[in-house]
Protein backbone atom coordinates (compact mmCIF):
# COMPACT_ATOMS: atom_id res chain seq x y z
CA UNK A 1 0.00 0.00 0.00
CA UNK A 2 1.06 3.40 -0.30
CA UNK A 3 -0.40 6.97 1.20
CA UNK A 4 -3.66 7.77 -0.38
CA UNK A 5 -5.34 11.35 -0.36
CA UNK A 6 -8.21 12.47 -1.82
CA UNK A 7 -8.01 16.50 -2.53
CA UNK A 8 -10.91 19.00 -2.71
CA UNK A 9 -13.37 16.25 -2.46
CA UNK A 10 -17.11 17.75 -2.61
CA UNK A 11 -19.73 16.33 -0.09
CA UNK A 12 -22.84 14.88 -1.40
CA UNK A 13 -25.05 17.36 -0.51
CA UNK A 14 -24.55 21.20 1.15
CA UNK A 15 -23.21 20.22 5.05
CA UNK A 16 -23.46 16.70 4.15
CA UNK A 17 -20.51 15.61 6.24
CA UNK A 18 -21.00 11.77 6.77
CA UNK A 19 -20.88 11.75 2.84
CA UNK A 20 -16.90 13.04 3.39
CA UNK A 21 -16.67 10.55 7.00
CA UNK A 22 -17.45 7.69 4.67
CA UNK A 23 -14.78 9.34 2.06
CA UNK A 24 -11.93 8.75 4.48
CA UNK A 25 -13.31 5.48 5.46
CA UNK A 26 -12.32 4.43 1.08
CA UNK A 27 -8.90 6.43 1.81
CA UNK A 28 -7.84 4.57 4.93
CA UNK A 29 -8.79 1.36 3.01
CA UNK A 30 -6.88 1.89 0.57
CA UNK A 31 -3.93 3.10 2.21
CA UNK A 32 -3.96 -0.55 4.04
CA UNK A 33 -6.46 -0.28 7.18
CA UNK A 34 -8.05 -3.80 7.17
CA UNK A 35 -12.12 -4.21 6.98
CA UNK A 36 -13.46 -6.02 9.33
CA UNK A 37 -17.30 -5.51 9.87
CA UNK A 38 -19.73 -2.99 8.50
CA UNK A 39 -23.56 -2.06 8.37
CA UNK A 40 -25.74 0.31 5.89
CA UNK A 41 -28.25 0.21 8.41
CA UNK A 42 -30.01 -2.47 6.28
CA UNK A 43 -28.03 -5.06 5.59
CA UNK A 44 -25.11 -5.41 7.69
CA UNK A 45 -21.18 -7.96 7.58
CA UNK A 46 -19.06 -9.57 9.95
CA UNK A 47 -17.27 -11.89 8.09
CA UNK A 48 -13.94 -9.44 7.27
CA UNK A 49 -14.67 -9.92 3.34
CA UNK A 50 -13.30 -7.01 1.83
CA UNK A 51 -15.99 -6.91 -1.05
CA UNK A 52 -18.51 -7.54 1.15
CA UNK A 53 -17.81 -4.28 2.98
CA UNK A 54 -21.86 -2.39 2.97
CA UNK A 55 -20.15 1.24 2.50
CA UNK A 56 -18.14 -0.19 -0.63
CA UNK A 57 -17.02 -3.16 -1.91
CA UNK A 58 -14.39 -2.19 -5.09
CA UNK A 59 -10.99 -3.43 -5.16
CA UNK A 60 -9.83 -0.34 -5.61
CA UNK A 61 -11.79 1.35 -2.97
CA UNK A 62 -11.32 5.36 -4.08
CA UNK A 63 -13.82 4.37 -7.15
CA UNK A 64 -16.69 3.51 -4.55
CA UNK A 65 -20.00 5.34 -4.78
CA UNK A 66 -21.39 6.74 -2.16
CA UNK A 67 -24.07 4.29 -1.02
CA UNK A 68 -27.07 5.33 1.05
CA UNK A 69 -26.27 4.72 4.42
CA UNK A 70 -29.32 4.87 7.37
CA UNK A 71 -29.16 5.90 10.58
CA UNK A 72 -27.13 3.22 12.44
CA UNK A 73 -25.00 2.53 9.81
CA UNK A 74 -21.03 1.27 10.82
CA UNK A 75 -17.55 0.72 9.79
CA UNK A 76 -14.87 -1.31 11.55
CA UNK A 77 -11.26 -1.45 10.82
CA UNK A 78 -7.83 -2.56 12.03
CA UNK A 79 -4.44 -0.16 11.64
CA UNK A 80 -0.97 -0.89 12.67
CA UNK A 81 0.24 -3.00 15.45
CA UNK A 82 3.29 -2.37 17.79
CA UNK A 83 4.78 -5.07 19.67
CA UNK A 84 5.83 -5.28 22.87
CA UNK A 85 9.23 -7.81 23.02
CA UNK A 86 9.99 -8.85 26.18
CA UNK A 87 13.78 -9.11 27.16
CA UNK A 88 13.61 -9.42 31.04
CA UNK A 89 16.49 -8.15 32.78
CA UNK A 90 18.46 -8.75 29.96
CA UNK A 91 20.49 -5.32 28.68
CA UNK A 92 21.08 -5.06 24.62
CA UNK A 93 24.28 -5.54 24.24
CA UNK A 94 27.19 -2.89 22.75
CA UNK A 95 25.98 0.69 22.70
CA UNK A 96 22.24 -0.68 22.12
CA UNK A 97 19.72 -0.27 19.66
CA UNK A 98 19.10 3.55 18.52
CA UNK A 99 15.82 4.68 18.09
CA UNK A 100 14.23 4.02 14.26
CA UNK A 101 17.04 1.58 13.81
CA UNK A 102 15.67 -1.78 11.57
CA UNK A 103 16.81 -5.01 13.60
CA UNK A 104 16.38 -8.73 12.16
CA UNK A 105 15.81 -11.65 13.93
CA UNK A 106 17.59 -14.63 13.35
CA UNK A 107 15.67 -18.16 12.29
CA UNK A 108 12.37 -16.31 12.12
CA UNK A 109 13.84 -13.74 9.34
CA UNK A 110 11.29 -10.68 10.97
CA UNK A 111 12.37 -7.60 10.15
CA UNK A 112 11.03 -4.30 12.22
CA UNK A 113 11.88 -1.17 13.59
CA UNK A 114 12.84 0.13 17.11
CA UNK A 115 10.30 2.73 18.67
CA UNK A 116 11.72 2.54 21.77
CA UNK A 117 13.77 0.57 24.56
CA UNK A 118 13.10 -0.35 28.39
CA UNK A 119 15.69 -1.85 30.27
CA UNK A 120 14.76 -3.09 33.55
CA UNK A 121 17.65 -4.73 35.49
CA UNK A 122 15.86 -5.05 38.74
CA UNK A 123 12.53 -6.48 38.32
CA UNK A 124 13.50 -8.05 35.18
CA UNK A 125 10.48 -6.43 33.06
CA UNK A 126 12.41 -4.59 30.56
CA UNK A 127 10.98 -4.88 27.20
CA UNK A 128 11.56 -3.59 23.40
CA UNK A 129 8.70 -1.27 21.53
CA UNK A 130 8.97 -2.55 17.69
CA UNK A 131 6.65 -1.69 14.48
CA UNK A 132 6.74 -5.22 12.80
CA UNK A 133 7.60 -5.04 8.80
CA UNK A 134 8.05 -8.50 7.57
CA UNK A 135 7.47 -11.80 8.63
CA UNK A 136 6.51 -12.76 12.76
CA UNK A 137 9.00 -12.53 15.47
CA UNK A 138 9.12 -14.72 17.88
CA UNK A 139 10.23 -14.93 21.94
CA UNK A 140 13.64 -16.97 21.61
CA UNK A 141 15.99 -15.88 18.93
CA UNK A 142 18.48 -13.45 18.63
CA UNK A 143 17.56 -9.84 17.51
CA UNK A 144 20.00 -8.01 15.64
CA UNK A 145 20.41 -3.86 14.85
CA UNK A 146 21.39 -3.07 11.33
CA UNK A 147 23.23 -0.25 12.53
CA UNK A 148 24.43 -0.83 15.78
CA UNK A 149 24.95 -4.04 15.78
CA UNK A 150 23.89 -4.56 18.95
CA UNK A 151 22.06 -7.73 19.75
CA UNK A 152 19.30 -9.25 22.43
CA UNK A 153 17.44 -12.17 22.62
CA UNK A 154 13.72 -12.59 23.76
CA UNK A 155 12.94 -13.94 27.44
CA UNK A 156 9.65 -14.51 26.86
CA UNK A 157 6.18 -14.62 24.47
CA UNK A 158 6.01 -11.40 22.21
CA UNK A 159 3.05 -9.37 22.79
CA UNK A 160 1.11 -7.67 19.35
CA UNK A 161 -0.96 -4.25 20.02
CA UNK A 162 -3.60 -3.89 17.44
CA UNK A 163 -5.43 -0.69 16.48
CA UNK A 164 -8.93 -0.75 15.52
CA UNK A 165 -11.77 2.04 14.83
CA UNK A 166 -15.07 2.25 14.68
CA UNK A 167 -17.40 4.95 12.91
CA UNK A 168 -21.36 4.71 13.52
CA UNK A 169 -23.41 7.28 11.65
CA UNK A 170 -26.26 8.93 13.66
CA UNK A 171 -27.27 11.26 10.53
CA UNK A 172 -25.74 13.37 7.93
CA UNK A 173 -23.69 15.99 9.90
CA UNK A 174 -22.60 13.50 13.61
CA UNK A 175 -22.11 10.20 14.84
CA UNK A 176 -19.31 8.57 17.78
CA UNK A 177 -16.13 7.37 16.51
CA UNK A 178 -14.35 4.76 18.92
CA UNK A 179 -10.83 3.68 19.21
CA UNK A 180 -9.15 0.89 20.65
CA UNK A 181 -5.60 -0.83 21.01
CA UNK A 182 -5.70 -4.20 22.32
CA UNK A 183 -3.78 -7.29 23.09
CA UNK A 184 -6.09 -9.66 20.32
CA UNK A 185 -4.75 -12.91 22.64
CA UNK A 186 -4.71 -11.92 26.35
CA UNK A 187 -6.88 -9.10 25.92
CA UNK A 188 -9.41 -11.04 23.42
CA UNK A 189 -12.71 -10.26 25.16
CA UNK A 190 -12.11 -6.26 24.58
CA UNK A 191 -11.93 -6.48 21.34
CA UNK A 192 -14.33 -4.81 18.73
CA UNK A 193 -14.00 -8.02 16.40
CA UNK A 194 -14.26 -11.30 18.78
CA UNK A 195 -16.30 -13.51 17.94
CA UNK A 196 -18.95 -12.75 20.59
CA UNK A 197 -19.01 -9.21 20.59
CA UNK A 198 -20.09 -9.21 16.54
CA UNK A 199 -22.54 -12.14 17.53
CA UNK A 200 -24.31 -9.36 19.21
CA UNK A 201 -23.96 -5.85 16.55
CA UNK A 202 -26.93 -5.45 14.89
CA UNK A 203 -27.49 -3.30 11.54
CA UNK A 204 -28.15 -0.25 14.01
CA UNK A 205 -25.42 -1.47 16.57
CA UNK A 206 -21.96 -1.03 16.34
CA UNK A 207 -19.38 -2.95 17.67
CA UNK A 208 -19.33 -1.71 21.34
CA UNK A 209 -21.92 0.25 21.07
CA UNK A 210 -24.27 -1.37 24.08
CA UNK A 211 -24.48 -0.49 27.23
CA UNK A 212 -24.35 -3.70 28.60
CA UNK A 213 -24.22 -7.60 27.32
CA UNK A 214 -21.96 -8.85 24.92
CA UNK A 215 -21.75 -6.29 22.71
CA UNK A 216 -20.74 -3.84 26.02
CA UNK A 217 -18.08 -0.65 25.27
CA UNK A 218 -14.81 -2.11 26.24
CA UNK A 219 -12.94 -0.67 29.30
CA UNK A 220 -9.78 -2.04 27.95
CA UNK A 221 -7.15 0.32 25.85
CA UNK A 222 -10.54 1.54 24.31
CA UNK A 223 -12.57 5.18 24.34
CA UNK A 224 -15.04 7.37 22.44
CA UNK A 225 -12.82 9.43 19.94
CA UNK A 226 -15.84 11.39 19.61
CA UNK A 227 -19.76 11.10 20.69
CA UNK A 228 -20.36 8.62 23.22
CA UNK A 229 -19.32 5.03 24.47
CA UNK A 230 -21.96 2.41 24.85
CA UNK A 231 -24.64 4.87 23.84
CA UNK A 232 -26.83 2.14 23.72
CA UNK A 233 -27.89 4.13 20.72
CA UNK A 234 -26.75 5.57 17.77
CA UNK A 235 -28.62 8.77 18.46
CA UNK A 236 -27.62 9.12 21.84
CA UNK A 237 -24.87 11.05 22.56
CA UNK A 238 -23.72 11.83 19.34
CA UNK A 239 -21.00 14.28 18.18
CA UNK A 240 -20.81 16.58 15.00
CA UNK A 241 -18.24 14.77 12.66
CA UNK A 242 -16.07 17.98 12.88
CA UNK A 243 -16.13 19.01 16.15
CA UNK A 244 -17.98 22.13 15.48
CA UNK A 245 -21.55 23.48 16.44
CA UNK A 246 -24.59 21.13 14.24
CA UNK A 247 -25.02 23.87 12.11
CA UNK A 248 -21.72 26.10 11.56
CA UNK A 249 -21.12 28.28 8.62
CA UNK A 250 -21.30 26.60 5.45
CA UNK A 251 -19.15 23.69 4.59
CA UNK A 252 -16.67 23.65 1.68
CA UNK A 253 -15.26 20.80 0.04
CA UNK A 254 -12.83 18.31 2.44
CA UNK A 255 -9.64 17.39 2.12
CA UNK A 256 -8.24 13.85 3.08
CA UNK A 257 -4.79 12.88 3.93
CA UNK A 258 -4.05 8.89 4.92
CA UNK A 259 -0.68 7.55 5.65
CA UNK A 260 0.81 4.11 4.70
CA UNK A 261 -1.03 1.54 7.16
CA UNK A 262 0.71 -1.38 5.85
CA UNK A 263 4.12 -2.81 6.80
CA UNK A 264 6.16 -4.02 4.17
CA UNK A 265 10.38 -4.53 3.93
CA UNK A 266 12.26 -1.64 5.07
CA UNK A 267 8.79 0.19 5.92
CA UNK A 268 6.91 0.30 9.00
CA UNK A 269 3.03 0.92 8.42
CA UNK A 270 1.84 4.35 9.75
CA UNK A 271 -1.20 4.51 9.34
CA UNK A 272 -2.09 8.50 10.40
CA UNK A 273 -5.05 10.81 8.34
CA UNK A 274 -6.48 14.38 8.51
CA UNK A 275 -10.11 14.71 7.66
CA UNK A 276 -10.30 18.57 6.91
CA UNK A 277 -13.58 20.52 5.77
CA UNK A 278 -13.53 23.99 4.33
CA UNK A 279 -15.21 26.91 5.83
CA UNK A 280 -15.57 29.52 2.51
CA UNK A 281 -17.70 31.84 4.57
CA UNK A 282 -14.90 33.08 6.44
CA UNK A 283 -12.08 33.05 3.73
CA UNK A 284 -11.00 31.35 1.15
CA UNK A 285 -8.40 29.15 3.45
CA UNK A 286 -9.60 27.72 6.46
CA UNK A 287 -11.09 24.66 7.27
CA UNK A 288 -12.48 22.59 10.25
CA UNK A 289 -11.56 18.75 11.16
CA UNK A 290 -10.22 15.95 12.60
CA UNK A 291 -7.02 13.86 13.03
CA UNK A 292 -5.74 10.49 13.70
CA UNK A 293 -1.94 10.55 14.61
CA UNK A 294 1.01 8.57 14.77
CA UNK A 295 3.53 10.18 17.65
CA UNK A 296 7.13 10.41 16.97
CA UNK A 297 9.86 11.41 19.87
CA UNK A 298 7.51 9.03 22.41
CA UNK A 299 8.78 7.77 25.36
CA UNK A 300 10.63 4.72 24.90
CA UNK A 301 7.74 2.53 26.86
CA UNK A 302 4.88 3.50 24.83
CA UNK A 303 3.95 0.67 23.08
CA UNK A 304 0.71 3.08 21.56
CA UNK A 305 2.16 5.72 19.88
CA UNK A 306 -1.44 7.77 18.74
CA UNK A 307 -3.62 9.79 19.71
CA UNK A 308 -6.58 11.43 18.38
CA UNK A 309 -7.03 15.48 17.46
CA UNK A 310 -10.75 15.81 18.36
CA UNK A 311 -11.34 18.68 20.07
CA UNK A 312 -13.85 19.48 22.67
CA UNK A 313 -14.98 22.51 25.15
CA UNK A 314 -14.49 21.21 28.40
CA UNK A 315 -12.47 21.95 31.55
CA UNK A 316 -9.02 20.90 31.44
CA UNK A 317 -8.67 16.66 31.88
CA UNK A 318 -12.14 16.65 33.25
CA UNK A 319 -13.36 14.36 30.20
CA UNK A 320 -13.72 10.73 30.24
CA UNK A 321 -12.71 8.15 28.30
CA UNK A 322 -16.59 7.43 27.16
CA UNK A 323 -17.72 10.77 26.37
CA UNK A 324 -16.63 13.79 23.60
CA UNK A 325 -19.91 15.37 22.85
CA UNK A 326 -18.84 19.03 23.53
CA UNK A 327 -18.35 20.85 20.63
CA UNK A 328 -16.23 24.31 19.70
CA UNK A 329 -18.80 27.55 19.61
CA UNK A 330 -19.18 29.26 16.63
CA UNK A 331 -19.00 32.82 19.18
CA UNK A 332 -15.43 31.55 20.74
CA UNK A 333 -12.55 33.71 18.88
CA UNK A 334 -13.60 32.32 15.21
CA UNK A 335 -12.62 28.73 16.44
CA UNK A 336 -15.39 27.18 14.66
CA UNK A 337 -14.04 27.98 11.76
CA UNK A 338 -10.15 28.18 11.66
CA UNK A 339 -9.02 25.27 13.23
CA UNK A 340 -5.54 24.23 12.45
CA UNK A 341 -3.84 27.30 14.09
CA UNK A 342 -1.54 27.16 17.12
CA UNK A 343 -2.99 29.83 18.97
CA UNK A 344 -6.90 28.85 19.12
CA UNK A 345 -7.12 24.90 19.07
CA UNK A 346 -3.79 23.08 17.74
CA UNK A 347 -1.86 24.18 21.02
CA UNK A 348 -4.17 26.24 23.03
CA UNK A 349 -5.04 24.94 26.86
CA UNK A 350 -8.00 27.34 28.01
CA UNK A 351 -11.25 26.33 27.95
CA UNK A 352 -12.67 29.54 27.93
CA UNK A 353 -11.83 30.00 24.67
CA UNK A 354 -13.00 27.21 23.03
CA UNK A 355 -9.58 25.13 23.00
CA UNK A 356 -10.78 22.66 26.15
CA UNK A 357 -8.56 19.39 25.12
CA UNK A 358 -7.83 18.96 22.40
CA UNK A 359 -6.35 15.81 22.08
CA UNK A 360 -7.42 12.12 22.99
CA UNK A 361 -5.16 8.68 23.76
CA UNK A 362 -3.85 6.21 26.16
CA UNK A 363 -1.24 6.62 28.82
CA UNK A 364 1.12 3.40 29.89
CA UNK A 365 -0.76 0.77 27.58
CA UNK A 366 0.94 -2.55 28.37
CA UNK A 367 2.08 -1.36 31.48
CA UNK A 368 1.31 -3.08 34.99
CA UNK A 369 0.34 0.31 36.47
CA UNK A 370 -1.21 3.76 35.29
CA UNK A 371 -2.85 1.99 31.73
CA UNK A 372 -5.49 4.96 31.78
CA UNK A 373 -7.06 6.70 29.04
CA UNK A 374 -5.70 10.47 28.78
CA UNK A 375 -6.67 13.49 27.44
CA UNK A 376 -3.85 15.79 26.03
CA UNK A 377 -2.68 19.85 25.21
CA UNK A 378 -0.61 20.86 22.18
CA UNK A 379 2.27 22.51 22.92
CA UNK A 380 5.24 24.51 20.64
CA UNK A 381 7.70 27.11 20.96
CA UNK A 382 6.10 29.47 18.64
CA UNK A 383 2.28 29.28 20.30
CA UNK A 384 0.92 31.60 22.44
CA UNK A 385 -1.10 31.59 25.47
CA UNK A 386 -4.65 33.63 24.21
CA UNK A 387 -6.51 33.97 27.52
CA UNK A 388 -4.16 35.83 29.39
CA UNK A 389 -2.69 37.71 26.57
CA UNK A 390 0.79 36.22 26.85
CA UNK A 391 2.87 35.72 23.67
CA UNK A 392 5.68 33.43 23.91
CA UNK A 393 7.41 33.15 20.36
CA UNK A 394 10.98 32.74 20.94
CA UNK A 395 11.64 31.75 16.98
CA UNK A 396 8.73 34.53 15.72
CA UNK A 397 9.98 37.79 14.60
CA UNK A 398 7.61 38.60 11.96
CA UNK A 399 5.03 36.17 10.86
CA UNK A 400 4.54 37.80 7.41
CA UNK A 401 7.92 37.56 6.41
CA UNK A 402 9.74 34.03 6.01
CA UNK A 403 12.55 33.24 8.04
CA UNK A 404 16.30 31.69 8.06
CA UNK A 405 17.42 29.76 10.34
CA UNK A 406 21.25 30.35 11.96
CA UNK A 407 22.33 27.28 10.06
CA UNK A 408 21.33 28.02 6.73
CA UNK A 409 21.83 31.13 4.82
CA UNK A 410 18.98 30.91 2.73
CA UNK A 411 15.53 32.18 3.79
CA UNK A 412 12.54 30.08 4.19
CA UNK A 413 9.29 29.44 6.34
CA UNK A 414 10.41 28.01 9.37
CA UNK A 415 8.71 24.76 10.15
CA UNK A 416 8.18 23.90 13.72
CA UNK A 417 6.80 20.59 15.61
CA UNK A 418 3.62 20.16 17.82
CA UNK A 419 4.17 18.54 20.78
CA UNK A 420 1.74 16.30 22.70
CA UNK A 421 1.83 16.32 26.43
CA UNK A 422 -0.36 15.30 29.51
CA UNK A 423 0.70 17.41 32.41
CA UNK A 424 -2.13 16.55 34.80
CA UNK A 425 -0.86 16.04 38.44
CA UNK A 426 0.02 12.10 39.02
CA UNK A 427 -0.83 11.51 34.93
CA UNK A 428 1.84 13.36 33.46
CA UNK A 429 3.47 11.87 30.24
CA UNK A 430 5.17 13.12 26.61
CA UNK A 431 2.80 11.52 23.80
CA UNK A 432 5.46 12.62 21.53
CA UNK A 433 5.36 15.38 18.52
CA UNK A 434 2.62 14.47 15.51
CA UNK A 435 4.28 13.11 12.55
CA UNK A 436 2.57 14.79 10.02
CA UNK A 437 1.58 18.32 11.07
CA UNK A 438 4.25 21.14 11.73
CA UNK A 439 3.31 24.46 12.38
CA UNK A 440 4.64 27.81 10.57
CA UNK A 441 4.83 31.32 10.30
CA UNK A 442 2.52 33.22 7.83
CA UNK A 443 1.60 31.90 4.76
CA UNK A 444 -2.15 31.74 3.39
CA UNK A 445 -4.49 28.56 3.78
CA UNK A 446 -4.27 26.30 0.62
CA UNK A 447 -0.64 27.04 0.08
CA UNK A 448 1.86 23.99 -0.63
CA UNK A 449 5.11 23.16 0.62
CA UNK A 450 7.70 20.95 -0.74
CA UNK A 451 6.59 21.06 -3.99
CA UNK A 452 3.28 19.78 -3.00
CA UNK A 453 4.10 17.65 -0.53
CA UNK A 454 2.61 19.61 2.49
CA UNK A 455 -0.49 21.54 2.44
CA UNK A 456 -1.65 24.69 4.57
CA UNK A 457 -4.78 24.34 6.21
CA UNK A 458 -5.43 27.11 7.99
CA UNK A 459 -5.84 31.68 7.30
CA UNK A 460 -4.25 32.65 10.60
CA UNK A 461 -0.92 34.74 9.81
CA UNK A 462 0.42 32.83 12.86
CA UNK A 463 1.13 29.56 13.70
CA UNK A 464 -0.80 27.74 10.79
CA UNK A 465 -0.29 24.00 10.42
CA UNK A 466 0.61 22.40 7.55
CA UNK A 467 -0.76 18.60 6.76
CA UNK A 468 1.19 15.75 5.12
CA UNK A 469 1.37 12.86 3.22
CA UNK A 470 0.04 15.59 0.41
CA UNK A 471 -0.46 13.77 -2.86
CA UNK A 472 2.70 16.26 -4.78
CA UNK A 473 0.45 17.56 -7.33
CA UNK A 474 -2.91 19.14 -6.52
CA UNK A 475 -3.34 22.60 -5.00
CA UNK A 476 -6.44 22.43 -2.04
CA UNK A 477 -8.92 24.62 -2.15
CA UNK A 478 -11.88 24.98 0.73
CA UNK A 479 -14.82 25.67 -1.60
């Protein structure tokens, strides 16, 4: 598979938004998420067949048609894995493996790539965090680094963390999104695919979507990206696809970004999107949304390196893991309609101004202690703090005017990470920075970057992100 995007793509009718949900559903397909159940609120699948997926069933699945989907109507998938390697108290040996290095293992031939390394000499749980690529590694031979050289062996059974998502339509502008990342073997009974849980979806029921029974919302690695967990149903609870008021300003046309979600040799599956939505009214380059994002610069133990842009209007880490259903006012600073900007909702932290939290994961997953669902704040070194007037941009000095850097002579938009942080007392933890969004200074919504690589998706003069995998040819628009 490859990354897929799917530029100025119109929705089916004026405000139509499920029409561009089910959009990135075909995109994420195609760039390698797996089917594995679905409903059209009529006629519904749990048998994992791609073809026999209700919201689209071509082998090439950009060329579906939009199908009519009823109320109820759901889409299951599964992303990338991580797994958790056990090595005991066991140390790698020479100067160790670095992070991103590709390591081999010997008889088994599995290939991978370090995310991160815990040694633990005293209570012998130490551990390596690897994104399989080839073949399936097993818990007794020696692991090798292609670069370092240095080498470890297993002490015991590898562990595999699988992603999977679930979208459930409630009508044509809102619905609940869930997420999960389970252990499929010891953590079997959480997950939105066994055996029993689909025994009880109906066409109207999601996986997870009870309140109780069989078909009850996980409490394992697994919360409500957005609307509500174990609704019980699909109108209950529900949460406006873009995280905006039901009826904002006029919707423009949407533009999709999906990252590689399949492993192959020498690649690790990624497995990130953007699902952004021009708002014309306002100008002719900004755009409302969500996000799905793999973390680099984690913390060596985190064997779930995503989390979720969603963002809400709530009191700082108040939320739960089973409900999102605030949404950004249309009256707070212009939020509702500029969204991928620093200073409002990319790394703003006051909920008075619409920004609440922004972001949604999963502290310590794996762990023996603190495995907790999190909520998360943006932070950079060129965002500001709105609320109490505060502007901290230590690499800003004009943000019409591009910049150089002290190690280049030539002059050029700065580009600048977003980090991802919990710092909630006990909870605290560094997601990491999101792979595919970097913020800047100035510019104008729509623009491209690395000849069209990149794309701007937001009008503010400061701190605008810009989105990748872009497809190197198109040029967005929002209308």
């Amino acid at each position: 598979m490859a990354n897929q995007t799917v530029p100025n793509y119109a929705l089916a009718s004026a405000n139509e938004l499920t029409s561009g949900i089910w959009k990135l559903t075909r995109a994420m397909k195609a760039a390698g998420w797996v089917y594995k159940a679905s409903s059209n609120g009529t006629i519904m699948d749990t048998g994992g067949v791609a073809t026999n997926d209700k919201w689209g069933g071509a082998a090439t699945p950009l060329t579906d048609v939009y199908p009519t989907l009823a109320a109820g109507s759901w889409w299951c998938a599964q992303g990338p894995s991580m797994l958790k390697i056990p090595i005991g108290a066991t140390v790698p040996s020479g100067s160790g493996f670095t992070r991103g290095e590709a390591i081999t293992q010997a008889v088994s031939s599995a290939t991978g790539e370090v995310v991160g390394v815990v040694t633990d000499t005293a209570t012998s749980l130490g551990y390596l965090v690897v994104a399989p690529r080839t073949g399936t590694f097993n818990g007794t031979d020696l692991i090798t680094g292609s670069s370092s050289g240095s080498t470890v062996t297993p002490s015991t059974t590898v562990i595999e963390y699988q992603q999977f998502v679930v979208f459930w339509r409630s009508d044509a502008t809102q619905g609940h999104i869930y997420h999960q990342c389970v252990d499929p073997v010891g953590e079997a009974s959480s997950l939105f695919t066994s055996a029993a849980r689909l025994a009880a979806v109906t066409t109207t029921m999601c996986p997870g979507g009870a309140s109780s029974g069989a078909n009850v919302f996980p409490t394992i690695g697994t919360y409500a990206a957005i609307g509500t967990g174990g609704s019980n149903a699909v109108s209950s609870g529900p949460k406006v696809w873009t995280c905006t008021t039901p009826t904002p300003v006029t919707y423009g046309v949407a533009q999709i970004l999906c990252a590689n979600a399949t492993p192959s040799a020498g690649v690790s599956a990624d497995g990130s999107f953007t699902f952004a939505v021009g708002t014309p009214a306002i100008s002719a380059g900004t755009f409302v949304g969500i996000a799905f994002h793999r973390c680099d610069d984690t913390e060596d133990g985190d064997v779930n390196p995503y989390v979720w842009f969603v963002p809400n209007y709530v009191t700082l880490y108040t939320g739960t893991r089973t409900v999102n259903t605030q949404v950004i006012s249309v009256t707070t600073r212009n939020a509702s309609s500029d969204f991928f900007c620093a200073g409002t909702i990319v790394c703003a932290v006051n909920y008075n101004f619409g920004s609440g939290m922004t972001y949604r994961g999963w502290r310590n997953r794996g762990l023996p202690t603190g495995d907790a669902f999190q909520e998360y704040i943006g932070c950079s070194l060129i965002a500001e703090d709105w609320y109490s007037s505060q502007f901290f941009r230590p690499l800003e000095q004009n943000p019409g005017t591009p910049e150089s850097v002290a190690s280049n002579p030539a002059v050029f938009r700065v580009r600048e990470p977003v980090w991802v942080l919990s710092y909630q007392n006990a909870q605290k933890q560094r997601k990491g920075t999101l792979r595919w969004w970097y913020l800047v200074q100035g510019g104008n919504g729509c623009d491209t970057y690395d000849s069209h690589q990149w794309i701007q998706l937001s009008g503010s003069a400061r701190s605008p992100v810009i989105a990748g995998p872009w497809d190197g040819v198109t040029t967005p628009a929002n209308s």
